[in-house]
PDB file of N, CA and C in Angstrom:
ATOM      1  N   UNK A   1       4.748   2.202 -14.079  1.00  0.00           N
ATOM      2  CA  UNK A   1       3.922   3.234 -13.523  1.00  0.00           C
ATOM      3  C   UNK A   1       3.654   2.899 -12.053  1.00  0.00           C
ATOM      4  N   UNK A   2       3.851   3.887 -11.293  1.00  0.00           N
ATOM      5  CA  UNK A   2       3.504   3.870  -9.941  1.00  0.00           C
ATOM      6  C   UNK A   2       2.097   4.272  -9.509  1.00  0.00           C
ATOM      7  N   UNK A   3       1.097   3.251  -8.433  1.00  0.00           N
ATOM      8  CA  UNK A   3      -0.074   3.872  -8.034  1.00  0.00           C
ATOM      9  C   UNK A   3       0.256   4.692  -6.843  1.00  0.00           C
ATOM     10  N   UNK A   4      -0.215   5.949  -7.063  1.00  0.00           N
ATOM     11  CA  UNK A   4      -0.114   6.858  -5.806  1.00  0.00           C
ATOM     12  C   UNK A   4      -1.348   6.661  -5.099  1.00  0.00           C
ATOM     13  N   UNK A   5      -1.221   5.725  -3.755  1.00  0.00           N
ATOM     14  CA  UNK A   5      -2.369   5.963  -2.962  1.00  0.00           C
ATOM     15  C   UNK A   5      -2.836   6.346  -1.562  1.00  0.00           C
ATOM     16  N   UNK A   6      -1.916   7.228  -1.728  1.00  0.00           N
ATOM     17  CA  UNK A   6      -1.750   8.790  -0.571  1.00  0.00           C
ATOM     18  C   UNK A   6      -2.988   9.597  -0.814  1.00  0.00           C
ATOM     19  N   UNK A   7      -2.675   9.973   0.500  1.00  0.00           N
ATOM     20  CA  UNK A   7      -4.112  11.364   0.736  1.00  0.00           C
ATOM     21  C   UNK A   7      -3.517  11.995   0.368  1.00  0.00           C
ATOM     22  N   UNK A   8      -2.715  12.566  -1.173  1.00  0.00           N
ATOM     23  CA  UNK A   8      -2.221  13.812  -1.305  1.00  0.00           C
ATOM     24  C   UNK A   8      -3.172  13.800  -2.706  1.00  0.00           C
ATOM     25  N   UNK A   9      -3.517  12.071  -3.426  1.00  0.00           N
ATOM     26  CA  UNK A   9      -3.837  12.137  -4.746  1.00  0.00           C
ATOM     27  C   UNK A   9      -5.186  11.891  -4.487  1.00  0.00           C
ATOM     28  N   UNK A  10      -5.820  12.860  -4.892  1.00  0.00           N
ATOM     29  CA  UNK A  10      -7.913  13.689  -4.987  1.00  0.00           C
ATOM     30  C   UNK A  10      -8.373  13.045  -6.069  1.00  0.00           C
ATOM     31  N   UNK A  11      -7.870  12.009  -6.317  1.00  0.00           N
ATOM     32  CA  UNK A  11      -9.154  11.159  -7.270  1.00  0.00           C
ATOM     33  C   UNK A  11      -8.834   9.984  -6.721  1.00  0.00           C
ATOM     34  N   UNK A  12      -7.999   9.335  -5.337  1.00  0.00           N
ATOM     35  CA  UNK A  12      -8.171   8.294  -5.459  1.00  0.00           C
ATOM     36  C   UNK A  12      -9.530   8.025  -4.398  1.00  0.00           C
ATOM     37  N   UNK A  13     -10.391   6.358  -5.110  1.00  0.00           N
ATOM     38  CA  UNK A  13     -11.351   6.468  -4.368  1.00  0.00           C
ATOM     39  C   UNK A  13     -11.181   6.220  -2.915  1.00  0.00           C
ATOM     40  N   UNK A  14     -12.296   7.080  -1.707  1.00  0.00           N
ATOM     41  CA  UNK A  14     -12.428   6.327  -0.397  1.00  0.00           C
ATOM     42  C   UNK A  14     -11.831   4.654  -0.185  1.00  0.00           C
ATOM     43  N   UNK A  15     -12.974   4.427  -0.697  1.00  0.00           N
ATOM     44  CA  UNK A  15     -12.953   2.424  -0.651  1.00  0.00           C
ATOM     45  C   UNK A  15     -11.381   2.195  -0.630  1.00  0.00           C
ATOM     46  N   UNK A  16     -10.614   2.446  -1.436  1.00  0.00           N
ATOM     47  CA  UNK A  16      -9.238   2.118  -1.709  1.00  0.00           C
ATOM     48  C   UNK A  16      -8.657   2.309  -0.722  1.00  0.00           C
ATOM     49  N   UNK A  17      -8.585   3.839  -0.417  1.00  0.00           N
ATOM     50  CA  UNK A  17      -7.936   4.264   0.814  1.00  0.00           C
ATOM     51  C   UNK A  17      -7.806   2.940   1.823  1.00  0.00           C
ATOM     52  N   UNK A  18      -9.247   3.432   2.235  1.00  0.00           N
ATOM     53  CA  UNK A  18      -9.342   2.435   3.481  1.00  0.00           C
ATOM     54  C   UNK A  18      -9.121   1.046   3.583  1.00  0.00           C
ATOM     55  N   UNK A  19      -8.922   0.329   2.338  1.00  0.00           N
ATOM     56  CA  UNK A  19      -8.652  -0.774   2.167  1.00  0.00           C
ATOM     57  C   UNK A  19      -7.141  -1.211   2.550  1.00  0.00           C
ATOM     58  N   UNK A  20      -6.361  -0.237   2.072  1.00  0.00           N
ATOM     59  CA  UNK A  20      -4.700   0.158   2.062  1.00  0.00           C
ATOM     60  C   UNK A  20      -4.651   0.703   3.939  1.00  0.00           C
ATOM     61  N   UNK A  21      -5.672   1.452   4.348  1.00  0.00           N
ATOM     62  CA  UNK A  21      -5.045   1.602   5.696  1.00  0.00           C
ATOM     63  C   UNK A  21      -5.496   0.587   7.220  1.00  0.00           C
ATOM     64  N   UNK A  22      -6.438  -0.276   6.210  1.00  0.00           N
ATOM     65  CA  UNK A  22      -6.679  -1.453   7.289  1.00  0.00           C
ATOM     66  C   UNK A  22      -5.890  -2.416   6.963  1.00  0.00           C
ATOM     67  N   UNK A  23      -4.837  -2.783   5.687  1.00  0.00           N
ATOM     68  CA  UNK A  23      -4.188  -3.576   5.535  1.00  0.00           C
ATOM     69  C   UNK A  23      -2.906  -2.782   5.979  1.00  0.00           C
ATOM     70  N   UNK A  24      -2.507  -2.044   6.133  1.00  0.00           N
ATOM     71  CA  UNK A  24      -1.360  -1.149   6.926  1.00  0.00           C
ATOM     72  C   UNK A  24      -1.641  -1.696   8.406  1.00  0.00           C
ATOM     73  N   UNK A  25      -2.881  -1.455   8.405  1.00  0.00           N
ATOM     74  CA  UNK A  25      -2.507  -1.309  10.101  1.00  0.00           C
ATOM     75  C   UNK A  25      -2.912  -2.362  10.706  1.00  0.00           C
ATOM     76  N   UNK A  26      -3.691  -3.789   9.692  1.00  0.00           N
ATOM     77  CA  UNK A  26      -3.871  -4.708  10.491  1.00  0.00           C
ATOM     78  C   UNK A  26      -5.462  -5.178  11.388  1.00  0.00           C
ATOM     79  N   UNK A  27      -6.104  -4.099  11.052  1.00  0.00           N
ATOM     80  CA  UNK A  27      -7.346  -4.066  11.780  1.00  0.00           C
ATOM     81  C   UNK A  27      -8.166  -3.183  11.141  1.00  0.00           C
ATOM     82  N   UNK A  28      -9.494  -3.845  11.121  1.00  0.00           N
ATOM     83  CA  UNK A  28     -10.785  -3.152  10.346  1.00  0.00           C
ATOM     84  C   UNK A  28     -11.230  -1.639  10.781  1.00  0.00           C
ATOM     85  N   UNK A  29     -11.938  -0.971  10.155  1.00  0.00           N
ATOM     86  CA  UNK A  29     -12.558   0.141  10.889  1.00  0.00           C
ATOM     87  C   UNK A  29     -13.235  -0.223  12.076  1.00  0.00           C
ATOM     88  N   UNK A  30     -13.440  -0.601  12.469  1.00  0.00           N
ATOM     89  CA  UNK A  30     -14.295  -1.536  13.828  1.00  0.00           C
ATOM     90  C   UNK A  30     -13.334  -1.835  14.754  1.00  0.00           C
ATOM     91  N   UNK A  31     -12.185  -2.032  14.139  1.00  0.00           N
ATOM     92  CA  UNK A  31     -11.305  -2.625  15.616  1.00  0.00           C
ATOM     93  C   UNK A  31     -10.899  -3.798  15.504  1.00  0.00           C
ATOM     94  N   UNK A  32     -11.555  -4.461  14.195  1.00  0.00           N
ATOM     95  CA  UNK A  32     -10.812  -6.173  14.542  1.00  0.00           C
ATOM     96  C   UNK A  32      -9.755  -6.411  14.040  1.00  0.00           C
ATOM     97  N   UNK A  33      -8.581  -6.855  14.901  1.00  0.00           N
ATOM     98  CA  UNK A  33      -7.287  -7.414  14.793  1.00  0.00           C
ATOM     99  C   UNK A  33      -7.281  -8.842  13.751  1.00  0.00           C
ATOM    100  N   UNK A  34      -7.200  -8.229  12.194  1.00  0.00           N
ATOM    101  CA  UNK A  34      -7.135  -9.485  11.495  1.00  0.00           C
ATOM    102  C   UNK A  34      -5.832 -10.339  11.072  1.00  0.00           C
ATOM    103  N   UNK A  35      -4.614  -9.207  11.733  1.00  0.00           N
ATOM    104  CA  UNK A  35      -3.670 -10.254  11.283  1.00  0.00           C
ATOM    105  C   UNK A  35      -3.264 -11.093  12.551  1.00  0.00           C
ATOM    106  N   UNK A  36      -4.058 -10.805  13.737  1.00  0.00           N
ATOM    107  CA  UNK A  36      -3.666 -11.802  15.150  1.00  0.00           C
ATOM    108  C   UNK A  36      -4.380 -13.366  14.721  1.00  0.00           C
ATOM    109  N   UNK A  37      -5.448 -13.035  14.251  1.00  0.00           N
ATOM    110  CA  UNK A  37      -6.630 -13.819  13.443  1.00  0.00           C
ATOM    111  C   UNK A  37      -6.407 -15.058  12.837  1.00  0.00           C
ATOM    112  N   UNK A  38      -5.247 -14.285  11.570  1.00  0.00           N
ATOM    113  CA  UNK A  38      -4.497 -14.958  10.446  1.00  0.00           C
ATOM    114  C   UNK A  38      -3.147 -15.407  11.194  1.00  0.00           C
ATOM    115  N   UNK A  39      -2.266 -15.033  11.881  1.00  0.00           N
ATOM    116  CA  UNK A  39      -1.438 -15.838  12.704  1.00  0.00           C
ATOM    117  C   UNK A  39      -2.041 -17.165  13.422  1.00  0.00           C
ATOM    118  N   UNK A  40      -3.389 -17.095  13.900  1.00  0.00           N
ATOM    119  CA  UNK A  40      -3.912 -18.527  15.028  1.00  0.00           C
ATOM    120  C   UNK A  40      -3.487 -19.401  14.049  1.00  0.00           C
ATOM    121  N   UNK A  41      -4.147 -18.965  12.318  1.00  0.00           N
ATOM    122  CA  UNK A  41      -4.304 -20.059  11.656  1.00  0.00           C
ATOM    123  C   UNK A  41      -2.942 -19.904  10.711  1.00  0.00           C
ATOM    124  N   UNK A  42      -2.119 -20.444  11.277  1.00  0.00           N
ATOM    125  CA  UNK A  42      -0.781 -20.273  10.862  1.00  0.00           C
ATOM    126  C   UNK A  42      -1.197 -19.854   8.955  1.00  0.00           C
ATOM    127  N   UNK A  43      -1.181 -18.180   9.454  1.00  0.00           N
ATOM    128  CA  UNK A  43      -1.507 -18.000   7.650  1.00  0.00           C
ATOM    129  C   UNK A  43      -0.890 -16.209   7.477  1.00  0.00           C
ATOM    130  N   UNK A  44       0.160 -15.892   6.993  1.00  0.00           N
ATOM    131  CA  UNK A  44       0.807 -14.869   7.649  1.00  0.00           C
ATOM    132  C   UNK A  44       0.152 -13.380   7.704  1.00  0.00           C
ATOM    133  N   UNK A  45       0.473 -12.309   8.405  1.00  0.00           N
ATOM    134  CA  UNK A  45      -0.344 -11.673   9.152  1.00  0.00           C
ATOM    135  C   UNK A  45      -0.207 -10.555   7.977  1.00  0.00           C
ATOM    136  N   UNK A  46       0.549 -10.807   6.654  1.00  0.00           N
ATOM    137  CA  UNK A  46       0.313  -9.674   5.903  1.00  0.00           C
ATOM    138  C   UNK A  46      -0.507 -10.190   4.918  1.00  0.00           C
ATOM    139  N   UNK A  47      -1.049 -11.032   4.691  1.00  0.00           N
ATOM    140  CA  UNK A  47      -1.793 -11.443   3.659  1.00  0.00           C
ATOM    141  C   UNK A  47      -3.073 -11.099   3.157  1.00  0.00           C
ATOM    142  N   UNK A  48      -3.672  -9.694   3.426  1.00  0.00           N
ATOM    143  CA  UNK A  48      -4.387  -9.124   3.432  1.00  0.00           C
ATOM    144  C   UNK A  48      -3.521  -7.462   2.261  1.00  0.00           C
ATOM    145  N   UNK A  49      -2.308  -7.226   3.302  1.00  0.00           N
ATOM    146  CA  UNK A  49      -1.460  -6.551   2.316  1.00  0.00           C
ATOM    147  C   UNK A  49      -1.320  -7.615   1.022  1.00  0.00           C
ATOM    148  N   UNK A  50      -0.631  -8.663   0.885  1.00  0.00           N
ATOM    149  CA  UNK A  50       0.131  -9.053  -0.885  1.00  0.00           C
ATOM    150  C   UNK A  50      -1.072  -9.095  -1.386  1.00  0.00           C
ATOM    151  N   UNK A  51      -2.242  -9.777  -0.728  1.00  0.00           N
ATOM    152  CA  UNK A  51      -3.430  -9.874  -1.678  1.00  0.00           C
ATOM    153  C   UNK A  51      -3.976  -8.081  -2.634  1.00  0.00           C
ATOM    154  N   UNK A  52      -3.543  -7.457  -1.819  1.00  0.00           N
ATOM    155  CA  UNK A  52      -4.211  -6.088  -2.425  1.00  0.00           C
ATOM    156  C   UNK A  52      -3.232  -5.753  -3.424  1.00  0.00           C
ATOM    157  N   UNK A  53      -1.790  -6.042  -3.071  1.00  0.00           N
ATOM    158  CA  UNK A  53      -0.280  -5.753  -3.395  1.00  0.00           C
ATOM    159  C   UNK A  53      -0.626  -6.709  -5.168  1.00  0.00           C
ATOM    160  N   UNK A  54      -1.010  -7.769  -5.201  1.00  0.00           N
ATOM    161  CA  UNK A  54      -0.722  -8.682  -6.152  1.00  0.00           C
ATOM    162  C   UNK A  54      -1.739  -8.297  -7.216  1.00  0.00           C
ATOM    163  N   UNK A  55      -3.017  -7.504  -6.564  1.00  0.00           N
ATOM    164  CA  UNK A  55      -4.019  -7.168  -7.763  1.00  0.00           C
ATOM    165  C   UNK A  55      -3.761  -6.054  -8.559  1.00  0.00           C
ATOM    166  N   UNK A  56      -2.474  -5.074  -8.212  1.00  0.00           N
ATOM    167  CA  UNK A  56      -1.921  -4.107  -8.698  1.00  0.00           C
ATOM    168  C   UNK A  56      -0.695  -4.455  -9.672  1.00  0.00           C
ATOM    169  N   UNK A  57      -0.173  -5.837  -8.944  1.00  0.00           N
ATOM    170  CA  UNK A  57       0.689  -6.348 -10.253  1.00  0.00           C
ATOM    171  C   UNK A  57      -0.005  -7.210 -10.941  1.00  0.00           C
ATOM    172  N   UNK A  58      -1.024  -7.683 -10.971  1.00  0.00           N
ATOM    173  CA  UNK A  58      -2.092  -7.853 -12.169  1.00  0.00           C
ATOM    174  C   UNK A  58      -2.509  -7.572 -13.306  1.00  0.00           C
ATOM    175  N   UNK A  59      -2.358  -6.438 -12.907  1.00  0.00           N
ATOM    176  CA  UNK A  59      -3.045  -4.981 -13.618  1.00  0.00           C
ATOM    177  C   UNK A  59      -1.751  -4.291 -14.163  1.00  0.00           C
ATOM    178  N   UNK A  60      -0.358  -5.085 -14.119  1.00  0.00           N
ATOM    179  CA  UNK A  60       1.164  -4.289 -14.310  1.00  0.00           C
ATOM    180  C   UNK A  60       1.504  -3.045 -13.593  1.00  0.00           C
ATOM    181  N   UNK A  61       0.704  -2.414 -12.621  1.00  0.00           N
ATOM    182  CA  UNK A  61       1.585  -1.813 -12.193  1.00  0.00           C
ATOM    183  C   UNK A  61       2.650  -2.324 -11.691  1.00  0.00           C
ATOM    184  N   UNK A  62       3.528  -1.129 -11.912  1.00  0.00           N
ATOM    185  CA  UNK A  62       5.379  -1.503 -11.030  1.00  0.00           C
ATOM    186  C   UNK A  62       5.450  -1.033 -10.071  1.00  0.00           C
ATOM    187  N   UNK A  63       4.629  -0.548  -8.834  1.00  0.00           N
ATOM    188  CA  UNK A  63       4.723  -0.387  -7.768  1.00  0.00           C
ATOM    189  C   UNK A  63       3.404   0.613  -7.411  1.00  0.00           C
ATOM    190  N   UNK A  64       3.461   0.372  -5.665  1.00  0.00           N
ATOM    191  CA  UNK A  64       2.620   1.211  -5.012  1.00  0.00           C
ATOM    192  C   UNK A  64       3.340   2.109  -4.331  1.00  0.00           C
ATOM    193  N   UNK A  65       2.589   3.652  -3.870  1.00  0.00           N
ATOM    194  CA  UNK A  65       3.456   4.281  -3.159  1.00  0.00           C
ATOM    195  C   UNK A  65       1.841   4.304  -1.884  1.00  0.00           C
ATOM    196  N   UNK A  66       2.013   4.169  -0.460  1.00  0.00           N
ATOM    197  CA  UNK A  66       0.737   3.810   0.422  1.00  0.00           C
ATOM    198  C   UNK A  66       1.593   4.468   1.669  1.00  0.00           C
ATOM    199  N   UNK A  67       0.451   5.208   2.127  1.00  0.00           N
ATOM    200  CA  UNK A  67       0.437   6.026   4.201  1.00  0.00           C
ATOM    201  C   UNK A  67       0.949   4.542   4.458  1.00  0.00           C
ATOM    202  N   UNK A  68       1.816   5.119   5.642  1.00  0.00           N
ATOM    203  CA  UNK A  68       1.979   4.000   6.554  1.00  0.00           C
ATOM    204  C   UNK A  68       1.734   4.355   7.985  1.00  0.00           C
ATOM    205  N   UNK A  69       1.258   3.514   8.698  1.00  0.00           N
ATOM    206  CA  UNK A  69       0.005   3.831   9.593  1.00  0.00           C
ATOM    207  C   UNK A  69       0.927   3.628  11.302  1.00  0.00           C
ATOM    208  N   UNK A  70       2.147   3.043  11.164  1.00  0.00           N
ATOM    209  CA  UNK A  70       2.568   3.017  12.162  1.00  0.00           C
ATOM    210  C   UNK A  70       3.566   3.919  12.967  1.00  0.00           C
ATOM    211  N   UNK A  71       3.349   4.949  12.506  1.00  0.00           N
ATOM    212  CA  UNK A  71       4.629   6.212  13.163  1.00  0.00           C
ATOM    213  C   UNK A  71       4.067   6.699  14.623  1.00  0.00           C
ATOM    214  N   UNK A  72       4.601   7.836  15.191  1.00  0.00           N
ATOM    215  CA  UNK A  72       4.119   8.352  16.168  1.00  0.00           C
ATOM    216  C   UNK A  72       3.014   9.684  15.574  1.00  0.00           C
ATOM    217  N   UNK A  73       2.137   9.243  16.746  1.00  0.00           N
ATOM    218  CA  UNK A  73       1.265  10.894  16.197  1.00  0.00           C
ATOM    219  C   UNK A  73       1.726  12.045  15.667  1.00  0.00           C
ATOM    220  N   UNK A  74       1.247  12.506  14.651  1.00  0.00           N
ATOM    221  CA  UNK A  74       1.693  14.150  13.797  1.00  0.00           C
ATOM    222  C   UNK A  74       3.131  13.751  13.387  1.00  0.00           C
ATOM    223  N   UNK A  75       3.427  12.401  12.859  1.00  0.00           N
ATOM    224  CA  UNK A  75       4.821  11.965  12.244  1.00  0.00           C
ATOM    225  C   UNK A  75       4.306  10.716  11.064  1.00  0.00           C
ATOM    226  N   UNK A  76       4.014  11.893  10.250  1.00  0.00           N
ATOM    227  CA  UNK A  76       3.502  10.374   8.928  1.00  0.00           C
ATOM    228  C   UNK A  76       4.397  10.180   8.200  1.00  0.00           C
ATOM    229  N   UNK A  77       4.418   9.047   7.515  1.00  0.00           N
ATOM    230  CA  UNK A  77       5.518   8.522   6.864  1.00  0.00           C
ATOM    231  C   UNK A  77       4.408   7.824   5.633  1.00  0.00           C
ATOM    232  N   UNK A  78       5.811   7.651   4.445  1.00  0.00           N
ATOM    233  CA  UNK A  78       4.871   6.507   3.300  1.00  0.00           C
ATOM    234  C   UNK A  78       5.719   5.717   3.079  1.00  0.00           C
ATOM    235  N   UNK A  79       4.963   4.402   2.468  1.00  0.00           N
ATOM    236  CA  UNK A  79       6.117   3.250   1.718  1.00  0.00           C
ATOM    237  C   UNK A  79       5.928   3.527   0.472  1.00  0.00           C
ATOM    238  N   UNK A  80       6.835   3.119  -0.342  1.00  0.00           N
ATOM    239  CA  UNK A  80       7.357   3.057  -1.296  1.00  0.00           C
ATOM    240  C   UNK A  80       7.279   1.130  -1.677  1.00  0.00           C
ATOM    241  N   UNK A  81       6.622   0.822  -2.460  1.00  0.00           N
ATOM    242  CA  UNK A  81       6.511  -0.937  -3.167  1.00  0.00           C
ATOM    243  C   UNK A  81       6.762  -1.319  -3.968  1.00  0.00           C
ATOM    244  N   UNK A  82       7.879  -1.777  -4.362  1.00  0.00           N
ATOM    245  CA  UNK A  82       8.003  -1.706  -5.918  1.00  0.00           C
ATOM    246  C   UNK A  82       8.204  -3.324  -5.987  1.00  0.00           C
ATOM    247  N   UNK A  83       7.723  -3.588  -7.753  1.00  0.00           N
ATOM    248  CA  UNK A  83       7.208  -4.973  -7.645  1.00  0.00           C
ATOM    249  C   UNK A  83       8.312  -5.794  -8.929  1.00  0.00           C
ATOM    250  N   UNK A  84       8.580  -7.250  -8.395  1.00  0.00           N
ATOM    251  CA  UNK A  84       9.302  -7.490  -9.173  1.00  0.00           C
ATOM    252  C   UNK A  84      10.591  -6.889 -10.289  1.00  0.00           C
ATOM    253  N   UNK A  85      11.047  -7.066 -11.312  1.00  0.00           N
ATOM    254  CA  UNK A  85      12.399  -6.339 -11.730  1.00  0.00           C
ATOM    255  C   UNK A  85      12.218  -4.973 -11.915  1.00  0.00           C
ATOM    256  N   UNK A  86      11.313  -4.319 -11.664  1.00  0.00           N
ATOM    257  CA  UNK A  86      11.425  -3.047 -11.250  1.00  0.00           C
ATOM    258  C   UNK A  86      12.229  -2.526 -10.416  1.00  0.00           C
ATOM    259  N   UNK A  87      12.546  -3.424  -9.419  1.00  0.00           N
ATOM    260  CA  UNK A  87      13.686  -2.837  -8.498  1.00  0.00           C
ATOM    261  C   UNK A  87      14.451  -2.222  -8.702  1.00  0.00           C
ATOM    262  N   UNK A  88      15.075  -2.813  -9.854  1.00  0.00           N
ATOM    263  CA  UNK A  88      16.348  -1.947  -9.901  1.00  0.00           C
ATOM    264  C   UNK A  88      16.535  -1.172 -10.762  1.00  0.00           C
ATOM    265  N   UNK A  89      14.930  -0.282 -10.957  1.00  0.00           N
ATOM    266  CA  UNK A  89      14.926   0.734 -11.214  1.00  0.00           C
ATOM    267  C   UNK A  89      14.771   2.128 -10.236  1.00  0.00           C
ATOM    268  N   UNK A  90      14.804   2.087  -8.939  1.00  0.00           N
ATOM    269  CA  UNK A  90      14.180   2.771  -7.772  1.00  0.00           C
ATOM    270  C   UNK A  90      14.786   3.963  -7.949  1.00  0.00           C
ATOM    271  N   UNK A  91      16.310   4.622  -8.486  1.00  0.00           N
ATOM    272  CA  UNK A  91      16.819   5.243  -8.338  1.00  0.00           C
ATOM    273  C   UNK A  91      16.475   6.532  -9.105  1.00  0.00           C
ATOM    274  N   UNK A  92      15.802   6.140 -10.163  1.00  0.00           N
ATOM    275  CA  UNK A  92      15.019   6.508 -11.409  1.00  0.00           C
ATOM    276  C   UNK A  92      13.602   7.478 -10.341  1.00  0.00           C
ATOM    277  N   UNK A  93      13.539   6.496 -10.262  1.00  0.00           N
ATOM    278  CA  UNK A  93      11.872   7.252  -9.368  1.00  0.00           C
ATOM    279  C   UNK A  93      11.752   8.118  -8.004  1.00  0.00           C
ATOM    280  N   UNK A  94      13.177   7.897  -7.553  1.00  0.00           N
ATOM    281  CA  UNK A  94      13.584   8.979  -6.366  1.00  0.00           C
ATOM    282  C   UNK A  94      13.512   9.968  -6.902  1.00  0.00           C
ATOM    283  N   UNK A  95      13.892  10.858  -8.128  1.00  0.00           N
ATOM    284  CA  UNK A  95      14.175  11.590  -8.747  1.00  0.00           C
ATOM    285  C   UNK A  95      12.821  12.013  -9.195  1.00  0.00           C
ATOM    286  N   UNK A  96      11.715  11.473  -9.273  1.00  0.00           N
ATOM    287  CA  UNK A  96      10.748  11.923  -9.619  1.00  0.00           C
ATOM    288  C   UNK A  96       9.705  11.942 -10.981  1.00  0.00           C
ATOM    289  N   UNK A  97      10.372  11.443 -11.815  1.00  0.00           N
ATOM    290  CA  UNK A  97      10.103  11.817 -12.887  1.00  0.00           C
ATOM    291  C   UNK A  97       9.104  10.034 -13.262  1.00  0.00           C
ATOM    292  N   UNK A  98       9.350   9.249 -12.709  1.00  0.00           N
ATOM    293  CA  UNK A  98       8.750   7.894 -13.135  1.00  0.00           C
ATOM    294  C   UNK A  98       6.965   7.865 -12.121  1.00  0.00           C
ATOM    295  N   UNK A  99       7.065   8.875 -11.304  1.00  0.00           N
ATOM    296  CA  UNK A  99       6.009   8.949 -10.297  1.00  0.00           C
ATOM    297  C   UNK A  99       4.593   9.543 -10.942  1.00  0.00           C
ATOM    298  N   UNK A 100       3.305   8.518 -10.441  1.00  0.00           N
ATOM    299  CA  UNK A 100       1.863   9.085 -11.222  1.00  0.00           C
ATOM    300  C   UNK A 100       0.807   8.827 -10.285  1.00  0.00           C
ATOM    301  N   UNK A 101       0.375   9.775 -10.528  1.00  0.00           N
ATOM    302  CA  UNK A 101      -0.981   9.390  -9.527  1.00  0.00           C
ATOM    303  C   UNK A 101      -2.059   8.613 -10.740  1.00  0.00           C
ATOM    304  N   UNK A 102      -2.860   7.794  -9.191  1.00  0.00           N
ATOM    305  CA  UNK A 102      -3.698   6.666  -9.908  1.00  0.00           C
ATOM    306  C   UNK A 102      -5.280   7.600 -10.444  1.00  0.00           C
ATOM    307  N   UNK A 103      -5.170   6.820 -11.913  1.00  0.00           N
ATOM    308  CA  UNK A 103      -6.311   7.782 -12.114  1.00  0.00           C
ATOM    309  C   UNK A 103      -7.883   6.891 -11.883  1.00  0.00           C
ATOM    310  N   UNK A 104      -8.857   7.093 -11.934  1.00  0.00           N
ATOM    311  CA  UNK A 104     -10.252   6.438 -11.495  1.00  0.00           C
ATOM    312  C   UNK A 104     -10.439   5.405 -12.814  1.00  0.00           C
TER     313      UNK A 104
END
């Protein structure tokens, strides 16, 4: 099962969101640059992403689908995460039919 946690799916909570788009983009609602932070201390600059990434394969999901925060203005894009031997199922889920939004 895939978590959909796009602004397209209306039950997922705020909190989440924003959790997924400060770990996208690297910096808090405030402005602070936490993965420059986590580089001083040689500790890598996505580790804020796997940590969120790893509590979803916890929980078994087989992937996240998450905004990605770095395109050009009025050009959004999403990732696609898929976790462990799930992989090589991806072809399956292009198609649509393996895709769910996360429920509360």
């Amino acid at each position: 099962m895939l978590a959909d946690l796009s602004s397209n799916n209306s039950s997922l909570h705020n909190n989440l969101a924003l959790a997924f788009d400060m770990a996208e983009s690297g910096r808090t609602s405030a402005g602070y640059c936490f993965e420059k932070e986590l580089e001083k201390h040689n500790k890598s600059m996505y580790l804020v992403s796997q940590l969120l990434s790893s509590l979803f394969k916890k929980y078994e999901w087989d992937g996240i689908y998450i905004p990605g925060v770095h395109g050009e203005q009025g050009h959004h894009y999403h990732n696609l995460v898929i976790f462990g031997t799930k992989v090589n199922e991806w072809e399956a889920w292009a198609n649509g039919s393996y895709f769910q939004k996360l429920k509360k």
